[in-house]
C-alpha atoms as a PDB file:
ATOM      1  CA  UNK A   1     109.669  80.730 154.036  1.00  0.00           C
ATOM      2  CA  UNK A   2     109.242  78.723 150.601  1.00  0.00           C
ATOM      3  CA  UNK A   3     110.774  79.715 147.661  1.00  0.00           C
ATOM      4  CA  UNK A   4     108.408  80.794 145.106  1.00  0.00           C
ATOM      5  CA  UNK A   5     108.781  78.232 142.384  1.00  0.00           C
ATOM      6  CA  UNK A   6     108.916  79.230 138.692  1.00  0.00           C
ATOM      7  CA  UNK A   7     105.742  79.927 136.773  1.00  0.00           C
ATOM      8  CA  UNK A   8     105.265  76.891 134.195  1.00  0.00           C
ATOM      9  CA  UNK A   9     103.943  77.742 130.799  1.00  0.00           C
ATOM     10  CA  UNK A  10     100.975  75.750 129.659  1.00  0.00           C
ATOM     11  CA  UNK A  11     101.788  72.909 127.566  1.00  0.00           C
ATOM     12  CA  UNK A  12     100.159  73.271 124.524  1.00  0.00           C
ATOM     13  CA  UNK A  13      97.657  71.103 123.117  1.00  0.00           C
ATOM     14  CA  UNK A  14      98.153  68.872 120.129  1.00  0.00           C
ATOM     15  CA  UNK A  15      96.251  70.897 118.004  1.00  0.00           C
ATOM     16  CA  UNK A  16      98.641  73.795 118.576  1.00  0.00           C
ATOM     17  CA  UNK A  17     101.795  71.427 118.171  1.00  0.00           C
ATOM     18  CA  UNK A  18     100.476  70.527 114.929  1.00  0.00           C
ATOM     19  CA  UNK A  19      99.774  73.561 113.446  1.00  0.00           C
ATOM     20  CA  UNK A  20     102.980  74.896 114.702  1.00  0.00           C
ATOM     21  CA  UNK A  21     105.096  72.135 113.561  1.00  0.00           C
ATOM     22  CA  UNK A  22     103.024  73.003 109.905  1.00  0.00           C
ATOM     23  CA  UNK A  23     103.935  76.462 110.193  1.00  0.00           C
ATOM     24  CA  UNK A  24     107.482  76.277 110.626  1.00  0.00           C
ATOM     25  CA  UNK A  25     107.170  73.322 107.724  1.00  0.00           C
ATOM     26  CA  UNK A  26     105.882  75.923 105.590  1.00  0.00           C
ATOM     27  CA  UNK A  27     107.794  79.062 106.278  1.00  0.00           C
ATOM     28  CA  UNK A  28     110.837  77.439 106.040  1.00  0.00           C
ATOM     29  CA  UNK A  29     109.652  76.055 102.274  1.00  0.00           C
ATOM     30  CA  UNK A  30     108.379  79.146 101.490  1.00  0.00           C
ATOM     31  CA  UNK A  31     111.462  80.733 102.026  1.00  0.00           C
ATOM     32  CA  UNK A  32     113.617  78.703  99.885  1.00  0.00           C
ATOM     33  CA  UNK A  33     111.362  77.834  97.357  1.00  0.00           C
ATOM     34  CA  UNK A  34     111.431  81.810  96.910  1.00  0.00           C
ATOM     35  CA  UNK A  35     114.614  82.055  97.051  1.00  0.00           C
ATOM     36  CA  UNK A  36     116.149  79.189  94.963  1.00  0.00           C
ATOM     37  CA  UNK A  37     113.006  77.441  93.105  1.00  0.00           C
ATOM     38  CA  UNK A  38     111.268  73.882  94.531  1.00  0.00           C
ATOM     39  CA  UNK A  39     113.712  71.961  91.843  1.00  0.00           C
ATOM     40  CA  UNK A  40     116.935  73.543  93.667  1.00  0.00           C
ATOM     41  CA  UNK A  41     115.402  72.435  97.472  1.00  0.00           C
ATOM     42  CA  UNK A  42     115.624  69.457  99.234  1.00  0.00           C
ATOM     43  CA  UNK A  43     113.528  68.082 101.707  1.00  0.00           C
ATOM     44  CA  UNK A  44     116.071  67.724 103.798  1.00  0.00           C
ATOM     45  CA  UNK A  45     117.185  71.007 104.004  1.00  0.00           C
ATOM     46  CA  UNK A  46     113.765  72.165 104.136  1.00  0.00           C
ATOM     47  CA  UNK A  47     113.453  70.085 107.663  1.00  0.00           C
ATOM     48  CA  UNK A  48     116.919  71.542 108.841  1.00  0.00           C
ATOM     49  CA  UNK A  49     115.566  75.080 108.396  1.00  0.00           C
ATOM     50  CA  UNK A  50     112.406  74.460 110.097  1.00  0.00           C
ATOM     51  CA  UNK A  51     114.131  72.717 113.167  1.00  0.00           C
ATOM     52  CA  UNK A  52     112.732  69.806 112.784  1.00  0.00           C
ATOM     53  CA  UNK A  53     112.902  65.937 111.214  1.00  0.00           C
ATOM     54  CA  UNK A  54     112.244  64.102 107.790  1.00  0.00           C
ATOM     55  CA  UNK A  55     109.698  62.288 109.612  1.00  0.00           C
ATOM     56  CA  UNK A  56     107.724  65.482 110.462  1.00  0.00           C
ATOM     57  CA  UNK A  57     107.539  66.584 106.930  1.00  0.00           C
ATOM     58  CA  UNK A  58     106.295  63.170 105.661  1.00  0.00           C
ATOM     59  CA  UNK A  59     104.075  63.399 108.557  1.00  0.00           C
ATOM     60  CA  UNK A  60     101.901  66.490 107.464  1.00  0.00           C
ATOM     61  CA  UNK A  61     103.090  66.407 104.061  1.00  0.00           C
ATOM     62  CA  UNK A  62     102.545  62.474 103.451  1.00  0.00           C
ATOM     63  CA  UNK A  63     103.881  63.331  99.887  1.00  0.00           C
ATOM     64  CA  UNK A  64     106.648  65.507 100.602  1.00  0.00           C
ATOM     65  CA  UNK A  65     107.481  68.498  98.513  1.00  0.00           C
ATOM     66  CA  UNK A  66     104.647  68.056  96.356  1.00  0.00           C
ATOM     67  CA  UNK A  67     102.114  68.538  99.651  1.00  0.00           C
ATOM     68  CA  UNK A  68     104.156  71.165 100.847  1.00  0.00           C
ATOM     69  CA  UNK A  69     104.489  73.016  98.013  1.00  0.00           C
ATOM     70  CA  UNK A  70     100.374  72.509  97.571  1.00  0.00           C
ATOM     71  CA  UNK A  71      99.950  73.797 101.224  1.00  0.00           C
ATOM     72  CA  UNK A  72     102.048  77.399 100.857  1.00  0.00           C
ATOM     73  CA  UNK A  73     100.584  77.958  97.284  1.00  0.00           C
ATOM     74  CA  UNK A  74      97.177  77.742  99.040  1.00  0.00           C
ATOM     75  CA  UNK A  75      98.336  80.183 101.599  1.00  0.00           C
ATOM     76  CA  UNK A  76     100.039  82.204  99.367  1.00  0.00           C
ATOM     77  CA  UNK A  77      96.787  82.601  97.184  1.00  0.00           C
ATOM     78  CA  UNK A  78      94.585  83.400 100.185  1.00  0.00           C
ATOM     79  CA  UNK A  79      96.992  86.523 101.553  1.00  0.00           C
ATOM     80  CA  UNK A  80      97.149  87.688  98.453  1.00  0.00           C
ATOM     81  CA  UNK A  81      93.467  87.703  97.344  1.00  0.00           C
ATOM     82  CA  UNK A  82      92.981  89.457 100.894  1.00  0.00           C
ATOM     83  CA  UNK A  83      95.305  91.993  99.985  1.00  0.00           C
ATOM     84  CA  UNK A  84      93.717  92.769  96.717  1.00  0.00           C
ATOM     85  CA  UNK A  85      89.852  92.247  98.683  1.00  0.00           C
ATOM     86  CA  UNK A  86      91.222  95.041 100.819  1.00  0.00           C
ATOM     87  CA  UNK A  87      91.808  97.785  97.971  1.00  0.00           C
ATOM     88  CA  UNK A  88      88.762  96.855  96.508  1.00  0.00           C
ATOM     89  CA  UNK A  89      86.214  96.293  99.092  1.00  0.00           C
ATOM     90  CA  UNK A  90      87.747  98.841 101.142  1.00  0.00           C
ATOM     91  CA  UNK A  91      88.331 101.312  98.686  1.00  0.00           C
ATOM     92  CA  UNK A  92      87.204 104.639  99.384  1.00  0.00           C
ATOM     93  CA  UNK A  93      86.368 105.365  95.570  1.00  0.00           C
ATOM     94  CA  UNK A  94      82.627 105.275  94.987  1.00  0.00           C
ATOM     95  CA  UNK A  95      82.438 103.508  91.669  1.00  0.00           C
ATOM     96  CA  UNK A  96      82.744 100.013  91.765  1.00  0.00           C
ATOM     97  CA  UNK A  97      83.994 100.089  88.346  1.00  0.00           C
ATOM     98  CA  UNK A  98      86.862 102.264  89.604  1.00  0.00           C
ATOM     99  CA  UNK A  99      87.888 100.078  92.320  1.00  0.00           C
ATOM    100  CA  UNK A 100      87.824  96.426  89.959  1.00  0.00           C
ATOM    101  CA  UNK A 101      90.301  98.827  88.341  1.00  0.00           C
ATOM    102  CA  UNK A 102      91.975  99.590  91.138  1.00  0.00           C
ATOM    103  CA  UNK A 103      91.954  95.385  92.028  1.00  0.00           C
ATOM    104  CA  UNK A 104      93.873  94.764  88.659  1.00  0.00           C
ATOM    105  CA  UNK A 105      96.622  97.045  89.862  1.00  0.00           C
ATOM    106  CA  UNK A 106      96.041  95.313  93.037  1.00  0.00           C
ATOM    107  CA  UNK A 107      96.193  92.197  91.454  1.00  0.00           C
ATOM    108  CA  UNK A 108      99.493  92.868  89.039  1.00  0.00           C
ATOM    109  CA  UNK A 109     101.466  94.161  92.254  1.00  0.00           C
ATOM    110  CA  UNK A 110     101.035  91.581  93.901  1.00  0.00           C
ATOM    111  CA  UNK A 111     102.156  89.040  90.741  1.00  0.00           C
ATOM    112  CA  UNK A 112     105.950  91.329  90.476  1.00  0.00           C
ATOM    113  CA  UNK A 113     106.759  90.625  93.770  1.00  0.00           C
ATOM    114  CA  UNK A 114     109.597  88.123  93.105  1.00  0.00           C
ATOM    115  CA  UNK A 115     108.850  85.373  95.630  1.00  0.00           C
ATOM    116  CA  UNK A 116     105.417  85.090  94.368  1.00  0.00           C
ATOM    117  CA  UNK A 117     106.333  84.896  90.971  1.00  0.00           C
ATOM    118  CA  UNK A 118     108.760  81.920  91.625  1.00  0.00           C
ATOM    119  CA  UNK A 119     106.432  79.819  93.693  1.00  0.00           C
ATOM    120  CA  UNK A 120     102.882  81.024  92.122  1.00  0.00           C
ATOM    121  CA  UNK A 121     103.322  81.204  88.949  1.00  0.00           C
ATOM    122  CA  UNK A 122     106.711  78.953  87.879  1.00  0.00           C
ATOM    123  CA  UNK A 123     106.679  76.477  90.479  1.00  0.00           C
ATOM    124  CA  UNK A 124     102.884  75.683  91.736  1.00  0.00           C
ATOM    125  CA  UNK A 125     101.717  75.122  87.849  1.00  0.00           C
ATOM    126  CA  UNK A 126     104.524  73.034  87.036  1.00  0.00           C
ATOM    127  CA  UNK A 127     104.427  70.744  90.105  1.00  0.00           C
ATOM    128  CA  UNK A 128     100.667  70.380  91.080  1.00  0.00           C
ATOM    129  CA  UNK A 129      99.505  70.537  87.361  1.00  0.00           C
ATOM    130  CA  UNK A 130      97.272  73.080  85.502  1.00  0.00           C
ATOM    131  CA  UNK A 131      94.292  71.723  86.636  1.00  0.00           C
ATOM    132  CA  UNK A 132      94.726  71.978  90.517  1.00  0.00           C
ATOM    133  CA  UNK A 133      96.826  75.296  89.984  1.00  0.00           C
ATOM    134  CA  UNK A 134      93.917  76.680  88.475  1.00  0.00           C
ATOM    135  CA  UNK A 135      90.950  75.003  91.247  1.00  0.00           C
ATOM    136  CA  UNK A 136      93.382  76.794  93.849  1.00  0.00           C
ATOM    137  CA  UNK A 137      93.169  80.485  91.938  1.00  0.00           C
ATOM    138  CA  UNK A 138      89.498  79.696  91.496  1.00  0.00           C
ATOM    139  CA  UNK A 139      88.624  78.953  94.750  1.00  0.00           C
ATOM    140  CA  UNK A 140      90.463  82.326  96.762  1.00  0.00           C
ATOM    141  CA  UNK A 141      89.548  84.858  93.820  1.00  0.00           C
ATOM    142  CA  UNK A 142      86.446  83.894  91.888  1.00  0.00           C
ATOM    143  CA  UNK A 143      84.092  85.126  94.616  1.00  0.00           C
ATOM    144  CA  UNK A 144      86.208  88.774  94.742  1.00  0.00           C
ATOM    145  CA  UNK A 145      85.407  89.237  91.358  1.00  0.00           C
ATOM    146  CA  UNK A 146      81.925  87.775  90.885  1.00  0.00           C
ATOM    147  CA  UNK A 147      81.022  90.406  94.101  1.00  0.00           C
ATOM    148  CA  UNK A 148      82.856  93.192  92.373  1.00  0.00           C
ATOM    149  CA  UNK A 149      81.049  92.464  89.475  1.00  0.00           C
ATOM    150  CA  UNK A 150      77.387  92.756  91.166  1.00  0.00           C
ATOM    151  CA  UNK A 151      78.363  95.301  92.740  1.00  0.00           C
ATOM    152  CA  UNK A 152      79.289  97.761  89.255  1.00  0.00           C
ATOM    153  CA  UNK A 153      76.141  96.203  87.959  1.00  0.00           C
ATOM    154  CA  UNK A 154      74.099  96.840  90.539  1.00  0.00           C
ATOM    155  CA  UNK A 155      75.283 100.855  90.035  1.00  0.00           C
ATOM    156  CA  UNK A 156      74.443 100.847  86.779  1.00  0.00           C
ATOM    157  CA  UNK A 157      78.004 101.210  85.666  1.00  0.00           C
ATOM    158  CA  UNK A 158      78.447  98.304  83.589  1.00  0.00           C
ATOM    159  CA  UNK A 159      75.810  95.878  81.987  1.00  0.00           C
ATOM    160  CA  UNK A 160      73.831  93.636  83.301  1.00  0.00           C
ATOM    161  CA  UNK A 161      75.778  90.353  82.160  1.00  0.00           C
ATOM    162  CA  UNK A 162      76.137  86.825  83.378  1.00  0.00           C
ATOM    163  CA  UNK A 163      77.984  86.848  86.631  1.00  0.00           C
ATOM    164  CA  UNK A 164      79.475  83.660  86.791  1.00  0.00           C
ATOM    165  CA  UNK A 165      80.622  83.067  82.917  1.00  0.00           C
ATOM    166  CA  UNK A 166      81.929  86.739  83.117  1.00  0.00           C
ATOM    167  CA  UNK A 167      84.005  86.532  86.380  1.00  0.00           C
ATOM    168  CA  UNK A 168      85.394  82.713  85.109  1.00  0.00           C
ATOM    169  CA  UNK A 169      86.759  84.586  82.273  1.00  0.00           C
ATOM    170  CA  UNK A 170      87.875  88.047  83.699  1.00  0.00           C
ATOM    171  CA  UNK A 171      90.013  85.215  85.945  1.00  0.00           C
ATOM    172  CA  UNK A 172      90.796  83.549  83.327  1.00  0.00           C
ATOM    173  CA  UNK A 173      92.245  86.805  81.494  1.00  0.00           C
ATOM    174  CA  UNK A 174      94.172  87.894  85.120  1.00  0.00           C
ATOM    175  CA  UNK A 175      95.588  84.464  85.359  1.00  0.00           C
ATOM    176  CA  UNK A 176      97.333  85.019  81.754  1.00  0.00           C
ATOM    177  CA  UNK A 177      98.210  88.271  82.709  1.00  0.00           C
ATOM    178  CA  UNK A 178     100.075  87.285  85.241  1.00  0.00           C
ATOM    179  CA  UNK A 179     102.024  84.615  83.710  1.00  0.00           C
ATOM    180  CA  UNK A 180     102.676  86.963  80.767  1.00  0.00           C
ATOM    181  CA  UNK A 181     104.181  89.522  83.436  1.00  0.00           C
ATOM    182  CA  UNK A 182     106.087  86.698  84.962  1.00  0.00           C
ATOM    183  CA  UNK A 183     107.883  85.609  82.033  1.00  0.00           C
ATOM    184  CA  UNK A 184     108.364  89.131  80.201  1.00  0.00           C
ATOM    185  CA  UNK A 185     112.037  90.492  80.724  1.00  0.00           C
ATOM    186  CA  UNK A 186     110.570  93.869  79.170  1.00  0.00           C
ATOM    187  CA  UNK A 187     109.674  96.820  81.316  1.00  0.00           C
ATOM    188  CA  UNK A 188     106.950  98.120  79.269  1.00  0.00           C
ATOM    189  CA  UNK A 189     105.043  94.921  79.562  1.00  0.00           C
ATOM    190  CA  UNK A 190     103.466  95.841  83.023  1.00  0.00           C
ATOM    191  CA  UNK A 191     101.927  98.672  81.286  1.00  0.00           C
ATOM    192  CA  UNK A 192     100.881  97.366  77.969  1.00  0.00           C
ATOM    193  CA  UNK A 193      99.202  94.274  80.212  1.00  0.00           C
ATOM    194  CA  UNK A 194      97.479  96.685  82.279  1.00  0.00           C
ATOM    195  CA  UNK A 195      96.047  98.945  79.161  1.00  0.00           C
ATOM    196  CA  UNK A 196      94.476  95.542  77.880  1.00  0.00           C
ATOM    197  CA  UNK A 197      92.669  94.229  81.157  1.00  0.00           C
ATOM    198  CA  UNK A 198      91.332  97.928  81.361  1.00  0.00           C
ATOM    199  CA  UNK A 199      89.899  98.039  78.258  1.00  0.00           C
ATOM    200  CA  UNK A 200      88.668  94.779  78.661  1.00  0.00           C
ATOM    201  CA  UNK A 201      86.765  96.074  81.365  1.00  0.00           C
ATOM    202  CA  UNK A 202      85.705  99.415  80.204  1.00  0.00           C
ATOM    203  CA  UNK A 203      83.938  97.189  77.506  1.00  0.00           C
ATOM    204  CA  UNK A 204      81.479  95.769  80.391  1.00  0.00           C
ATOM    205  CA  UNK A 205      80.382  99.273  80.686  1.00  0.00           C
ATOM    206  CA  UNK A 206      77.191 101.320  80.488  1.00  0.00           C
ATOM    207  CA  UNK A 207      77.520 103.496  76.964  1.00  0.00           C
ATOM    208  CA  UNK A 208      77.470 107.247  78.110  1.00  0.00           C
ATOM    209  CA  UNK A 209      74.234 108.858  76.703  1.00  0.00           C
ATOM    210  CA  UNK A 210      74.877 110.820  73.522  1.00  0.00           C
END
């Protein structure tokens, strides 16, 4: 009789090697950039925690930390915006004006979590520059609001403005809300931020009949 030989996993393709070699690249920064700040991490103790060499980093990252940094801001910014997508879209409230409330809370939850405060909104400006920091932002959370804003004008519950100049400047408003949050040591900041982006809001809205 032969003995049965060992089942061989499938070698994986060079796609997968790549993107897993990126992923454990960017875990492993996103860790310690959370932890200690991108100024107080290394490269090479970013490859050490990943498993793998300085070589690989350079090789996906042709910059280095910069790129990396770039790359889990990016991914950072798109789990986030799906979190907040999720309260709002999926909200069972049926006032879209209600739930863009409900996204700011959303939105200001997400920006006291301390990890994304250190790499969002100290690090990512710093290193990749206003500009791109802000292209980034743009580019995951600009459509959440413009479609939350069609959809409360579409209801009736606010007026019929400009989408796109009102949503770049309702982001523009969240943005500084957040780094205000970010760099406030005192508690009732949370609250007197949130009382400002609601009534900034509430001012889109449909006067009440007399």
């Amino acid at each position: 009789m032969h003995e049965s030989q060992p089942s061989r996993k499938p070698r994986r393709s060079q796609a997968e090697r790549t993107e897993a070699t990126r992923k454990a690249l960017i875990g492993a920064g996103r860790d310690l950039f959370a932890a200690r700040g991108y100024d107080d991490v290394g490269a090479e103790e970013i490859v050490r925690a990943a498993g793998l060499t300085r070589g690989a980093l350079y090789h996906h990252f042709p910059s280095g930390k910069p790129a990396l940094l770039e790359a889990i801001y990016e991914r950072m910014e798109a789990e986030s915006t799906e979190r907040v997508a999720h309260v709002v879209l999926d909200s069972e409230m049926h006032s879209p004006l209600a739930a863009m409330k409900a996204g700011v809370a959303a939105f200001l939850d997400e920006c006291a979590e301390p990890g994304f405060q250190q790499i969002v909104l100290h690090d990512a400006p710093a290193v990749l520059g206003w500009e791109r920091w802000r292209e980034i932002a743009a580019a995951n959370g600009l459509g959440l609001i413009e479609a939350s804003l069609i959809a409360a004008i579409e209801a009736g519950e606010i007026r019929p403005l400009p989408v796109k100049p009102t949503a770049h400047l309702l982001l523009g408003a969240l943005d500084e809300a957040a780094m205000l949050q970010a760099r406030s040591s005192d508690p009732a900041g949370r609250a007197e931020v949130t009382t400002v982006l609601l009534a900034l809001i509430d001012s889109f809205a449909v006067p009440l009949p007399r």
